[in-house]
N, C-alpha and C. Protein backbone atom coordinates (compact mmCIF):
# COMPACT_ATOMS: atom_id res chain seq x y z
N UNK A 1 82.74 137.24 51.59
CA UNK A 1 83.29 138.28 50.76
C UNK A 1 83.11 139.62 51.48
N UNK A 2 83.81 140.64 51.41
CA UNK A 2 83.99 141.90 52.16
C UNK A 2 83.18 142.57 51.49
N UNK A 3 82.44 143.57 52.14
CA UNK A 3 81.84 144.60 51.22
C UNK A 3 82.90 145.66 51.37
N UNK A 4 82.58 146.06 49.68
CA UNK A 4 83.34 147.74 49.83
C UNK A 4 82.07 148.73 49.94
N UNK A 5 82.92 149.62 50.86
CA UNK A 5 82.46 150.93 50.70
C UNK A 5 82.48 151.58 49.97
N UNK A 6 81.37 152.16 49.54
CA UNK A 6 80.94 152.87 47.90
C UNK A 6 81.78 154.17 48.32
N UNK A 7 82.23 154.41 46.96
CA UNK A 7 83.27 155.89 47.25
C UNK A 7 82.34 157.03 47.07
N UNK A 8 82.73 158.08 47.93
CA UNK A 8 81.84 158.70 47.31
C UNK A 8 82.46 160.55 46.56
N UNK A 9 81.59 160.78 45.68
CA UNK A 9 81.70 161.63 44.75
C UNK A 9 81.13 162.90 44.53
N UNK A 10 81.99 163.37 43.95
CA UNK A 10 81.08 164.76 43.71
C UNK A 10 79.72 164.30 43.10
N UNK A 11 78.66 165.70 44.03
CA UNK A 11 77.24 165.23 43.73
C UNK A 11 76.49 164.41 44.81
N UNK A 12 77.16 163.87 45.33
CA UNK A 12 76.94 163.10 46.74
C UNK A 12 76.74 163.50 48.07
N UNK A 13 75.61 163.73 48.61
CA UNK A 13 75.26 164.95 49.85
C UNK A 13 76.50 164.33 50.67
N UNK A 14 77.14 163.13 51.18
CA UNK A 14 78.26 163.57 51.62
C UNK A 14 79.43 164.26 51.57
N UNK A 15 79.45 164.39 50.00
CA UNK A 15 81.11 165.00 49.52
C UNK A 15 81.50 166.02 50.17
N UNK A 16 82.06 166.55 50.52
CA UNK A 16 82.86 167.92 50.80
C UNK A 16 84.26 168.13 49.99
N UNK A 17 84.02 169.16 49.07
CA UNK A 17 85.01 169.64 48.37
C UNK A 17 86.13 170.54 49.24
N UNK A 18 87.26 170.37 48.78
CA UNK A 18 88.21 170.82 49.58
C UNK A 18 89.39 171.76 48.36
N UNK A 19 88.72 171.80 47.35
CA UNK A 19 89.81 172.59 46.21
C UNK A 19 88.30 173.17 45.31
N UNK A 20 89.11 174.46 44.81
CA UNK A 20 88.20 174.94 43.45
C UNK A 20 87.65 174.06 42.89
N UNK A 21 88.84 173.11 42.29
CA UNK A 21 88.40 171.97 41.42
C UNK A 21 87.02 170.85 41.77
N UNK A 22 87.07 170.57 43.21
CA UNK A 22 86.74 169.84 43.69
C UNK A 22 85.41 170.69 43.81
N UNK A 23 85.21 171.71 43.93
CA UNK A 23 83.81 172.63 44.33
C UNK A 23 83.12 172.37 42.65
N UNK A 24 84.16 172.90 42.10
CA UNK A 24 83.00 172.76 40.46
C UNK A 24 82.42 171.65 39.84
N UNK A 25 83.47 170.81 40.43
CA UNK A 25 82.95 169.25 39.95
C UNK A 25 81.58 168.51 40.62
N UNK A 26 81.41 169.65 42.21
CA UNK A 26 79.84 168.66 43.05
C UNK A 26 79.08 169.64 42.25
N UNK A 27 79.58 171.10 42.11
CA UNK A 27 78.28 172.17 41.71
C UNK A 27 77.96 171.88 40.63
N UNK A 28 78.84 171.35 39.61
CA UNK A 28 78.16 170.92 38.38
C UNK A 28 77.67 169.66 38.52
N UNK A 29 77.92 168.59 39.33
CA UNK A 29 76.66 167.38 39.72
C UNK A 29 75.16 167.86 40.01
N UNK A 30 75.85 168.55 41.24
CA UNK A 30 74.51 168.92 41.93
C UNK A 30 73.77 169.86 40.83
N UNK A 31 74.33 170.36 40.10
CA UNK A 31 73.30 171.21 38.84
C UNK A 31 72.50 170.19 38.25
N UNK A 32 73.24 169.17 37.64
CA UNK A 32 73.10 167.98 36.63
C UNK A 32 71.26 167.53 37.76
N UNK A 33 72.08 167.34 39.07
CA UNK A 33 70.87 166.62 39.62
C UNK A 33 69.59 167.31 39.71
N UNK A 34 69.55 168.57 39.83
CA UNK A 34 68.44 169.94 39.50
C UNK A 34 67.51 169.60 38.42
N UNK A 35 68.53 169.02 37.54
CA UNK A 35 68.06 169.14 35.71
C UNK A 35 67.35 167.90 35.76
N UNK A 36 68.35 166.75 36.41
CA UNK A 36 66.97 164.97 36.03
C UNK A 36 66.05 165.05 37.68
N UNK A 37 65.85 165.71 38.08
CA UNK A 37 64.83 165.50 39.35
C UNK A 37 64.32 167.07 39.83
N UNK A 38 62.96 167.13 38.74
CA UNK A 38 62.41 168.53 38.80
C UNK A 38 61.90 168.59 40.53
N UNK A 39 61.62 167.68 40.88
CA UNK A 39 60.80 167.47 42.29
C UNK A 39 61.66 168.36 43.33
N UNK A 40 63.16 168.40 43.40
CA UNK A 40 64.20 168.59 44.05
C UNK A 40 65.15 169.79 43.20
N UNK A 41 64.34 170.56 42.10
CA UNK A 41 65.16 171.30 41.42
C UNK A 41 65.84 172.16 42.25
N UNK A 42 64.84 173.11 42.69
CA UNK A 42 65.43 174.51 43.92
C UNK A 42 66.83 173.75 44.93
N UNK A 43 66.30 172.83 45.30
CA UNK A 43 67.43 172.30 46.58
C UNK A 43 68.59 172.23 45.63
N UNK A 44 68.43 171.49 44.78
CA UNK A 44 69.68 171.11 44.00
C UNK A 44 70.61 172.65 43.59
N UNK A 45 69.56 173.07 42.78
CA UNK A 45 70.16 174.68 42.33
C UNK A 45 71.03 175.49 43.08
N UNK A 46 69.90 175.28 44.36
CA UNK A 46 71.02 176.12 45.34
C UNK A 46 72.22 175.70 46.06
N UNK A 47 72.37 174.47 45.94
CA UNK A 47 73.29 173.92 46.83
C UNK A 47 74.35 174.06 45.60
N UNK A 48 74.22 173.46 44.38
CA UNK A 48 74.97 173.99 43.16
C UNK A 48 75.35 175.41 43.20
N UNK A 49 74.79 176.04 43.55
CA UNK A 49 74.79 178.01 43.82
C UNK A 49 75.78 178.21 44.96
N UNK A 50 76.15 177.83 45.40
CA UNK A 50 77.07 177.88 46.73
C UNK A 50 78.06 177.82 46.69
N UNK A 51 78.08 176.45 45.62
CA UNK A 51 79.58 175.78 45.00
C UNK A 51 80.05 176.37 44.50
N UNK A 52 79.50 177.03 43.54
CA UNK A 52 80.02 177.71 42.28
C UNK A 52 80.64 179.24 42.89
N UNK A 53 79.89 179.55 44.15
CA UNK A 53 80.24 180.72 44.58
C UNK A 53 81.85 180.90 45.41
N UNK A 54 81.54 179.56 46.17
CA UNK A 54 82.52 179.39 46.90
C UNK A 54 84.20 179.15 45.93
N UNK A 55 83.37 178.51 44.42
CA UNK A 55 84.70 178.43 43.42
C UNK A 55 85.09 179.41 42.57
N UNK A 56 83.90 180.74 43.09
CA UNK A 56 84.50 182.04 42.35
C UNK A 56 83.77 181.83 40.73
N UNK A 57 83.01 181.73 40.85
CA UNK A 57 81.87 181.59 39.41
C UNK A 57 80.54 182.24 40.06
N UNK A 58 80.86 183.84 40.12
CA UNK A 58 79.55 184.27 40.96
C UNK A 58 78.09 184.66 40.22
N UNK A 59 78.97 184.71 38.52
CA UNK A 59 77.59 184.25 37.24
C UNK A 59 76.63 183.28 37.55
N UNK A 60 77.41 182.41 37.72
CA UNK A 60 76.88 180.98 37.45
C UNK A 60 75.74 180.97 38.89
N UNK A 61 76.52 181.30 39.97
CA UNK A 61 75.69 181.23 41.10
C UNK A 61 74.68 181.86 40.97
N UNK A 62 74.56 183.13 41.00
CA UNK A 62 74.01 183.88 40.52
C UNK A 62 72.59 183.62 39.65
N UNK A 63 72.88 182.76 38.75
CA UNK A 63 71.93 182.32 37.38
C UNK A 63 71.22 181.20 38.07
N UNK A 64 72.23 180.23 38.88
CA UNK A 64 71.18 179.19 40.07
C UNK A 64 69.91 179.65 40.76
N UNK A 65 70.35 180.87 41.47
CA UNK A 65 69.83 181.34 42.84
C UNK A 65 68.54 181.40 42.23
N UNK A 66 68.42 182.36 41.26
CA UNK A 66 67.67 183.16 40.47
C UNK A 66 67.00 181.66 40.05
N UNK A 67 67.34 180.97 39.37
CA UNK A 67 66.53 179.58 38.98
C UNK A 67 65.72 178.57 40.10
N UNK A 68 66.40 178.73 40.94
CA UNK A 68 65.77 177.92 42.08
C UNK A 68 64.73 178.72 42.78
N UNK A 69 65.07 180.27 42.53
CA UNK A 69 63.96 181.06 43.70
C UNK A 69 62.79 181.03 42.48
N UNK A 70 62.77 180.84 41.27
CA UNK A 70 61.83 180.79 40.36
C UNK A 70 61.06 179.47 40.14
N UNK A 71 62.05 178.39 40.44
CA UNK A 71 61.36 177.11 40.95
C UNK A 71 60.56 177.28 42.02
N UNK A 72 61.01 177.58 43.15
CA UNK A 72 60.07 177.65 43.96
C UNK A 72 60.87 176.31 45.12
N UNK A 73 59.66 175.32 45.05
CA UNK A 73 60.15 174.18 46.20
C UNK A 73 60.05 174.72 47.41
N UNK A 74 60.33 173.02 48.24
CA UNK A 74 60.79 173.38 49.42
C UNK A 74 61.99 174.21 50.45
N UNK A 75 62.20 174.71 49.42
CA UNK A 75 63.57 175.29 50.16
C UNK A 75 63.26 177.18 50.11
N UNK A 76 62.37 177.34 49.75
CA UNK A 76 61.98 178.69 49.31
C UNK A 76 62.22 179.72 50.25
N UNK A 77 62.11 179.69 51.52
CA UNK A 77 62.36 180.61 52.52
C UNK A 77 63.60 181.24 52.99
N UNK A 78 63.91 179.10 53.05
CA UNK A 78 65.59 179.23 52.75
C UNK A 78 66.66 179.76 51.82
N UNK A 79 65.84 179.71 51.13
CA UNK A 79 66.76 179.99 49.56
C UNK A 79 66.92 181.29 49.97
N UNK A 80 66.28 182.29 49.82
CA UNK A 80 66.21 183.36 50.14
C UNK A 80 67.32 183.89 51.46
N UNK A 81 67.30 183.08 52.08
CA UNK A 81 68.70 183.42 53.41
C UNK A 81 70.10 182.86 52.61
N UNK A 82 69.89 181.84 52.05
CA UNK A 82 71.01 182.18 51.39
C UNK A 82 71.62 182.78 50.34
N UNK A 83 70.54 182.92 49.53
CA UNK A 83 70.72 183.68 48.51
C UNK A 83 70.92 184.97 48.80
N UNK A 84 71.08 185.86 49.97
CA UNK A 84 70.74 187.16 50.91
C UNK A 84 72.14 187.01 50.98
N UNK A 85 72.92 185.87 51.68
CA UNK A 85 74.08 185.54 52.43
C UNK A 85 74.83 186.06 51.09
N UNK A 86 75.34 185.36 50.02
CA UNK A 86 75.48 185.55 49.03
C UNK A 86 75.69 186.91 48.41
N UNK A 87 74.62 187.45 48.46
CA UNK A 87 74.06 189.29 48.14
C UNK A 87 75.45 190.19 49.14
N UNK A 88 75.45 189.61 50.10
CA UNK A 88 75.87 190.56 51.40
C UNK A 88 77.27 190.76 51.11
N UNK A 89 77.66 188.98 50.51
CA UNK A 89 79.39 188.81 50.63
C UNK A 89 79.48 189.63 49.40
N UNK A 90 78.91 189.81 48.30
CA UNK A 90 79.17 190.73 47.51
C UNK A 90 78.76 191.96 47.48
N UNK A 91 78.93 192.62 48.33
CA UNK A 91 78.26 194.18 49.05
C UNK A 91 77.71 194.83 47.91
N UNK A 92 76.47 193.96 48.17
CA UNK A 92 75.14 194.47 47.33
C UNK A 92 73.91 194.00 48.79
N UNK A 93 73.95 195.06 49.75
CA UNK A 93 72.98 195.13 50.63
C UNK A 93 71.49 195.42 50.42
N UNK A 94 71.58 195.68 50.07
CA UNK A 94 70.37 196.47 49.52
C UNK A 94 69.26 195.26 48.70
N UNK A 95 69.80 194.39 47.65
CA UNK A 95 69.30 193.51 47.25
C UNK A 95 69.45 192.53 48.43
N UNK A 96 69.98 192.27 49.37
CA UNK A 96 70.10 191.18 50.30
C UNK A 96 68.67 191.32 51.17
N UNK A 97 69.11 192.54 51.37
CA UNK A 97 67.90 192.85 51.94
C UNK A 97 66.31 192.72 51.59
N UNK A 98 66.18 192.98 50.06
CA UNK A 98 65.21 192.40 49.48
C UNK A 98 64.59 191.21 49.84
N UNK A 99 66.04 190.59 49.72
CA UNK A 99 65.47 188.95 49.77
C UNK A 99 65.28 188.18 50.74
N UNK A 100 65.32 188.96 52.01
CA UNK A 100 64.69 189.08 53.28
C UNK A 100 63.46 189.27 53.66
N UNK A 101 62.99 190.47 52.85
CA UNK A 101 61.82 190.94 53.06
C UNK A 101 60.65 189.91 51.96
N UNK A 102 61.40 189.29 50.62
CA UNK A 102 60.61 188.43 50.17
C UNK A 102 60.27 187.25 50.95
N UNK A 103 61.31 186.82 51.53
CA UNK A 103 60.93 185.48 52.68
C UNK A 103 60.07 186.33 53.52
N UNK A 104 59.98 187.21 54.16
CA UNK A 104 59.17 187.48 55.23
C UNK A 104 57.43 187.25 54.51
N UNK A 105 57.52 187.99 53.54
CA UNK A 105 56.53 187.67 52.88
C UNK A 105 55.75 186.65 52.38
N UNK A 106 56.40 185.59 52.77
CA UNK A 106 56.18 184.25 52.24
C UNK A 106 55.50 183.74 54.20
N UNK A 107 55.55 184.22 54.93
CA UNK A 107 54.91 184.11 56.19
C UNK A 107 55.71 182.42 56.55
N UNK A 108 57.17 182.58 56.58
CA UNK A 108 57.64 181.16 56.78
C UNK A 108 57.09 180.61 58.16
N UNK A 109 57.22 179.19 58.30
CA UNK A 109 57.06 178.59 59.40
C UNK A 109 58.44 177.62 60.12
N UNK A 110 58.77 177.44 59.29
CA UNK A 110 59.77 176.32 59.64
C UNK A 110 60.91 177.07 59.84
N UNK A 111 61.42 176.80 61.00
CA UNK A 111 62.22 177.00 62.26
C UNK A 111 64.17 177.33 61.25
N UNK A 112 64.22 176.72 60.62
CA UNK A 112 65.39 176.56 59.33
C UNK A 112 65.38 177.72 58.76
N UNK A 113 64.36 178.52 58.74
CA UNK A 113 64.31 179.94 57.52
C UNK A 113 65.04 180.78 58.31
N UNK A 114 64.78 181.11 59.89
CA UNK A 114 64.50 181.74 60.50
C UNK A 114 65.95 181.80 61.41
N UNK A 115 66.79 180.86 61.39
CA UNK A 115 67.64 180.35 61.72
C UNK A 115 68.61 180.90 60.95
N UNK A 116 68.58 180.58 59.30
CA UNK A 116 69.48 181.04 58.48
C UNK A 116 69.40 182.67 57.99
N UNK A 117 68.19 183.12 57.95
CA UNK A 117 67.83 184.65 57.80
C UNK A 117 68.55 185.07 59.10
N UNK A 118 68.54 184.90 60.38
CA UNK A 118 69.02 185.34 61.27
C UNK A 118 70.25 185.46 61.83
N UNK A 119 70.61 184.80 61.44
CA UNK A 119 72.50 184.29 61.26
C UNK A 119 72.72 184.78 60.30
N UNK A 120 72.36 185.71 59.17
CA UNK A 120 73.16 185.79 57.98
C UNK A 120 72.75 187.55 58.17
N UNK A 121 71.75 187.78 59.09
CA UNK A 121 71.94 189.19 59.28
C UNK A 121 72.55 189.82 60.10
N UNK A 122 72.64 188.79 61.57
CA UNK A 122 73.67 189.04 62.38
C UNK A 122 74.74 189.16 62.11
N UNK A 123 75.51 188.27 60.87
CA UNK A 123 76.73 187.76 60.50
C UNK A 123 77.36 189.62 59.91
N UNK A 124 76.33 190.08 59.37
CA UNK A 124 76.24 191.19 58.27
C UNK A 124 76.03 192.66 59.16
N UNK A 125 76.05 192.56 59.92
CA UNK A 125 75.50 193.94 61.28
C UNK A 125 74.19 194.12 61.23
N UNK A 126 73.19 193.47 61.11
CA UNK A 126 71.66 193.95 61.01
C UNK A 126 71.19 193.02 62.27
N UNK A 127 71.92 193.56 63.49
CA UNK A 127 71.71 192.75 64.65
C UNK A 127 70.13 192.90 65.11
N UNK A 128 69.25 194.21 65.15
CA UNK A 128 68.11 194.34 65.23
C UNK A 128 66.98 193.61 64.57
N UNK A 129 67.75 193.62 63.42
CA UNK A 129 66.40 193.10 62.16
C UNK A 129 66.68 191.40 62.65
N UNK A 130 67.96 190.55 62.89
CA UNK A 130 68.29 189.78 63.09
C UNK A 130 67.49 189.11 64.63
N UNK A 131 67.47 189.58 65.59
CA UNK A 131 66.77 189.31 66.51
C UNK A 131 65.55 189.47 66.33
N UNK A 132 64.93 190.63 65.46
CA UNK A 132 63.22 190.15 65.01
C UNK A 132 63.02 189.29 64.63
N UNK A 133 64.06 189.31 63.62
CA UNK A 133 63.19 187.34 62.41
C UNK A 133 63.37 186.35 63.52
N UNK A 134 64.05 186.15 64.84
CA UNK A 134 64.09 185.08 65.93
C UNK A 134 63.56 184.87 66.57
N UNK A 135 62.48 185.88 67.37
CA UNK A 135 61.94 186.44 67.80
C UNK A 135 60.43 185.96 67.07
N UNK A 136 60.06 186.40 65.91
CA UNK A 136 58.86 185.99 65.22
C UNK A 136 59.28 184.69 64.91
N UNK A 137 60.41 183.99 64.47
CA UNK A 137 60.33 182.15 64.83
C UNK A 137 60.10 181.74 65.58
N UNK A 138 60.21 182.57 66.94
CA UNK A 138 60.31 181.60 68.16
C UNK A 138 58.42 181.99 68.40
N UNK A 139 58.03 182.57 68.10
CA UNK A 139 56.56 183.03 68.22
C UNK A 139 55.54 182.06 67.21
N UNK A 140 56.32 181.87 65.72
CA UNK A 140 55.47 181.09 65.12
C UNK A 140 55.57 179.73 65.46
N UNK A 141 56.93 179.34 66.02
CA UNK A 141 57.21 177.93 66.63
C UNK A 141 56.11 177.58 67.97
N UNK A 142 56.82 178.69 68.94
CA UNK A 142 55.82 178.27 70.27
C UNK A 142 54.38 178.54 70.31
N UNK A 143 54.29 179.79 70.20
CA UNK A 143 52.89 180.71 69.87
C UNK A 143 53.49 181.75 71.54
N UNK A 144 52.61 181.64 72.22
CA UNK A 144 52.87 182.96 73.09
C UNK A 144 54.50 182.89 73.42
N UNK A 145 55.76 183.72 73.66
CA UNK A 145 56.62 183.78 74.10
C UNK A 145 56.50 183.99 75.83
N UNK A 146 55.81 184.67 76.55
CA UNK A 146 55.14 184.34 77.81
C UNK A 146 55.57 183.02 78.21
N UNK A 147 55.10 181.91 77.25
CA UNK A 147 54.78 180.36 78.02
C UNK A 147 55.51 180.15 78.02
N UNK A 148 57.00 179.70 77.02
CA UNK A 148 58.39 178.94 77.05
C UNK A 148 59.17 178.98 78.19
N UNK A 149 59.30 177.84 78.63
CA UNK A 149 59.93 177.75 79.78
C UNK A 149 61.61 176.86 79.58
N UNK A 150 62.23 177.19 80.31
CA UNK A 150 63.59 176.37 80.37
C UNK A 150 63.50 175.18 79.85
N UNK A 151 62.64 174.49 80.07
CA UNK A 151 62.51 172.88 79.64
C UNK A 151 62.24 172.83 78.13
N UNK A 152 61.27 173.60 77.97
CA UNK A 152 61.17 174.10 75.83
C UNK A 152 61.95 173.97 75.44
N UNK A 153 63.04 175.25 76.20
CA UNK A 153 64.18 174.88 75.14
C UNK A 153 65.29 174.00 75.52
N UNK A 154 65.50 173.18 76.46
CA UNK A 154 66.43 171.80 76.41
C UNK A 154 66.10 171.07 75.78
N UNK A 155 64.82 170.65 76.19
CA UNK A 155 64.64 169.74 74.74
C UNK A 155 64.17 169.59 73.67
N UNK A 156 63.87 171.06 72.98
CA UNK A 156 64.16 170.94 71.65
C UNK A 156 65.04 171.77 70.52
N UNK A 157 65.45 171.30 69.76
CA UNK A 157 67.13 171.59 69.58
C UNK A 157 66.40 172.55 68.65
N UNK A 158 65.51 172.55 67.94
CA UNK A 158 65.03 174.07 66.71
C UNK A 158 64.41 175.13 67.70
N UNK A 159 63.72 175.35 68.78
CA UNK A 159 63.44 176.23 69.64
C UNK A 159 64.98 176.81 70.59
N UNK A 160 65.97 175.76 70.68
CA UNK A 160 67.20 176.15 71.71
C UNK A 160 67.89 177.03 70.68
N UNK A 161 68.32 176.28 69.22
CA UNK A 161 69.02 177.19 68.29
C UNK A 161 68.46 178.42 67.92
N UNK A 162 67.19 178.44 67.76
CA UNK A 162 66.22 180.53 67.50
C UNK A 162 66.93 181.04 68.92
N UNK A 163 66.59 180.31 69.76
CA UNK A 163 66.57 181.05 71.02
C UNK A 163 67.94 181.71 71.35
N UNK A 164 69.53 181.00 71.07
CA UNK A 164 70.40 180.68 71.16
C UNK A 164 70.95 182.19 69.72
N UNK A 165 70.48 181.41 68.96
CA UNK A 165 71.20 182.83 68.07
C UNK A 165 70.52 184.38 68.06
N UNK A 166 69.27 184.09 68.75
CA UNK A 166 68.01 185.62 69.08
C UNK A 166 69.19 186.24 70.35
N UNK A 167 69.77 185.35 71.45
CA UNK A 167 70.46 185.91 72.40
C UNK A 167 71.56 186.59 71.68
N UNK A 168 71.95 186.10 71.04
CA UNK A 168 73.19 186.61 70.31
C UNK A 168 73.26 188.28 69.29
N UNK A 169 72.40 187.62 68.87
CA UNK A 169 72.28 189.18 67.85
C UNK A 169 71.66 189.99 68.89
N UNK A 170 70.21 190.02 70.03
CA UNK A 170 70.20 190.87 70.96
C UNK A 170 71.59 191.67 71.28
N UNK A 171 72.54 190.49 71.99
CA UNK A 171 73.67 190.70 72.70
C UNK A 171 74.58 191.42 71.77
N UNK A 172 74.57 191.63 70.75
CA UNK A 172 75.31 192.41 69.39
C UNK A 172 74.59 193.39 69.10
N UNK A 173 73.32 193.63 69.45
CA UNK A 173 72.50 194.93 69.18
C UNK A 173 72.66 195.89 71.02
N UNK A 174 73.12 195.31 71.87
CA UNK A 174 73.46 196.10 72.77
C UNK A 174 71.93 196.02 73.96
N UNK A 175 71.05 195.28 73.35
CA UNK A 175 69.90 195.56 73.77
C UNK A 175 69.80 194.81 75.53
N UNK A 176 69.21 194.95 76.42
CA UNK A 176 69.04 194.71 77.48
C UNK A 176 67.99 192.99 77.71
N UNK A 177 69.15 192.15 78.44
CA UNK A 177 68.25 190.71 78.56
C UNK A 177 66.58 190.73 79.01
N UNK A 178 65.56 189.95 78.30
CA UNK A 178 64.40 189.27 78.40
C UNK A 178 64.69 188.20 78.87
N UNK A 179 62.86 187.60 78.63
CA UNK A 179 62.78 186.37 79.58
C UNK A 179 63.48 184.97 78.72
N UNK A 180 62.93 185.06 77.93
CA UNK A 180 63.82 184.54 76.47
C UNK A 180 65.40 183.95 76.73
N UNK A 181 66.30 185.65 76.61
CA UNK A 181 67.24 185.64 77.02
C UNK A 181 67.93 184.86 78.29
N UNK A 182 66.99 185.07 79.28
CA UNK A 182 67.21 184.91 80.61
C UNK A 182 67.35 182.90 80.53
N UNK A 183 66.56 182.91 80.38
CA UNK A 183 65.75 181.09 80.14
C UNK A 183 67.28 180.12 78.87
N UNK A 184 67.61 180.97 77.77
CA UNK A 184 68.44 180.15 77.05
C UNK A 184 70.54 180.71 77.51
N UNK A 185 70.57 181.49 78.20
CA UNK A 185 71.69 181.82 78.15
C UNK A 185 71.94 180.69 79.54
N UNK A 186 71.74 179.93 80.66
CA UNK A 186 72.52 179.18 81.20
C UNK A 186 72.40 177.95 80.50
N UNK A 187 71.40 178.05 79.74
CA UNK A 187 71.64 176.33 78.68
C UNK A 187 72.56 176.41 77.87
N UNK A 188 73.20 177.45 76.80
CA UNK A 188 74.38 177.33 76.22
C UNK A 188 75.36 177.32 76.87
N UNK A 189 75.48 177.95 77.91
CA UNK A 189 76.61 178.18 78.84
C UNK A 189 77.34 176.79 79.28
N UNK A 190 76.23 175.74 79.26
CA UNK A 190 76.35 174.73 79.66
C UNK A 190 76.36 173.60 78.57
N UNK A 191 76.04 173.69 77.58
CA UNK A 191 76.08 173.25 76.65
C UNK A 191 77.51 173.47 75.13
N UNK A 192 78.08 172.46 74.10
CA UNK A 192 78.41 173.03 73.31
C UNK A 192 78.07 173.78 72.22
N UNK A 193 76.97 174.36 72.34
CA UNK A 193 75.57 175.00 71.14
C UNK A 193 76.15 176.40 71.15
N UNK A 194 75.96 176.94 70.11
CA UNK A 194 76.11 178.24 70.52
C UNK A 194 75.53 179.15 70.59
């Protein structure tokens, strides 16, 4: 007998919505899933928060963000970069910015905060502040910036990506190449990473 392949649906970390319709229908799963699995509330919330944003329900998102950054969870640092991202597209800087400085405050570690805070300030012109938060990832990741050598970052893909988007917002702040710089710009060059 053949197996079928399970279809899959809104609510389903594979789905990708491709219509309004299709966005409200995962964001309201993914809400639903917030509500029966407190363990996973924040993740859920926010990924529901995205949807809803992306479907033009910036209440609703809005009322997520705010619920999940009050949950707390694992996603807390993160939340905050996106919830910032969010802030920015609706030119309310000022609160984006906040919620920058609350992640900073939270003394993140994981390489993902630091990644998305940094990309979402670059994205926004805060190329300076953007290369700090990369800069202090790549410091809480490695520890001395001194030691990292070319080989650090080939093979490992969360030290190549800080390193990789720190060149970038540098290179958008006008600022003059480091060793940093020096060490990850022929690996993208050579690579499809960006």
């Amino acid at each position: 007998m053949a197996r079928r392949t399970p279809r899959i649906v809104p609510g389903d970390i594979e789905y990708v919505p491709t219509s309004t319709a299709e966005q409200l229908a995962h964001a309201d799963a993914m809400r639903r899933h917030g509500q029966d699995h407190p363990d996973y509330r924040a993740q859920y919330y926010a990924e529901a928060a995205e949807h809803y944003a992306a479907a033009g329900h910036d209440e609703t998102a809005e009322e997520l963000f705010r619920a999940a950054l009050e949950d707390g969870g694992h996603v807390a640092g993160s939340l905050h970069g996106y919830y910032a991202e969010f802030l920015f597209t609706r030119d309310r800087p000022d609160e984006a910015l906040a919620q920058i400085d609350a992640a900073r405050k939270q003394r993140p570690d994981d390489p993902d905060v630091f990644v998305i805070i940094g990309e979402t300030l670059d994205a926004h012109d805060h190329h300076h502040e953007a290369a700090r938060w990369l800069t202090t990832g790549l410091v809480r990741y490695y520890g001395d910036l001194a030691e990292i050598t070319a080989d650090d970052l080939e093979d490992d893909p969360d030290g190549r990506i800080m390193a990789a988007d720190r060149l970038r917002a540098r290179r958008n702040a006008g600022l003059d190449p480091d060793h940093i710089d020096n060490l990850i710009a022929p690996i993208i060059e050579n690579t499809d990473e960006p």
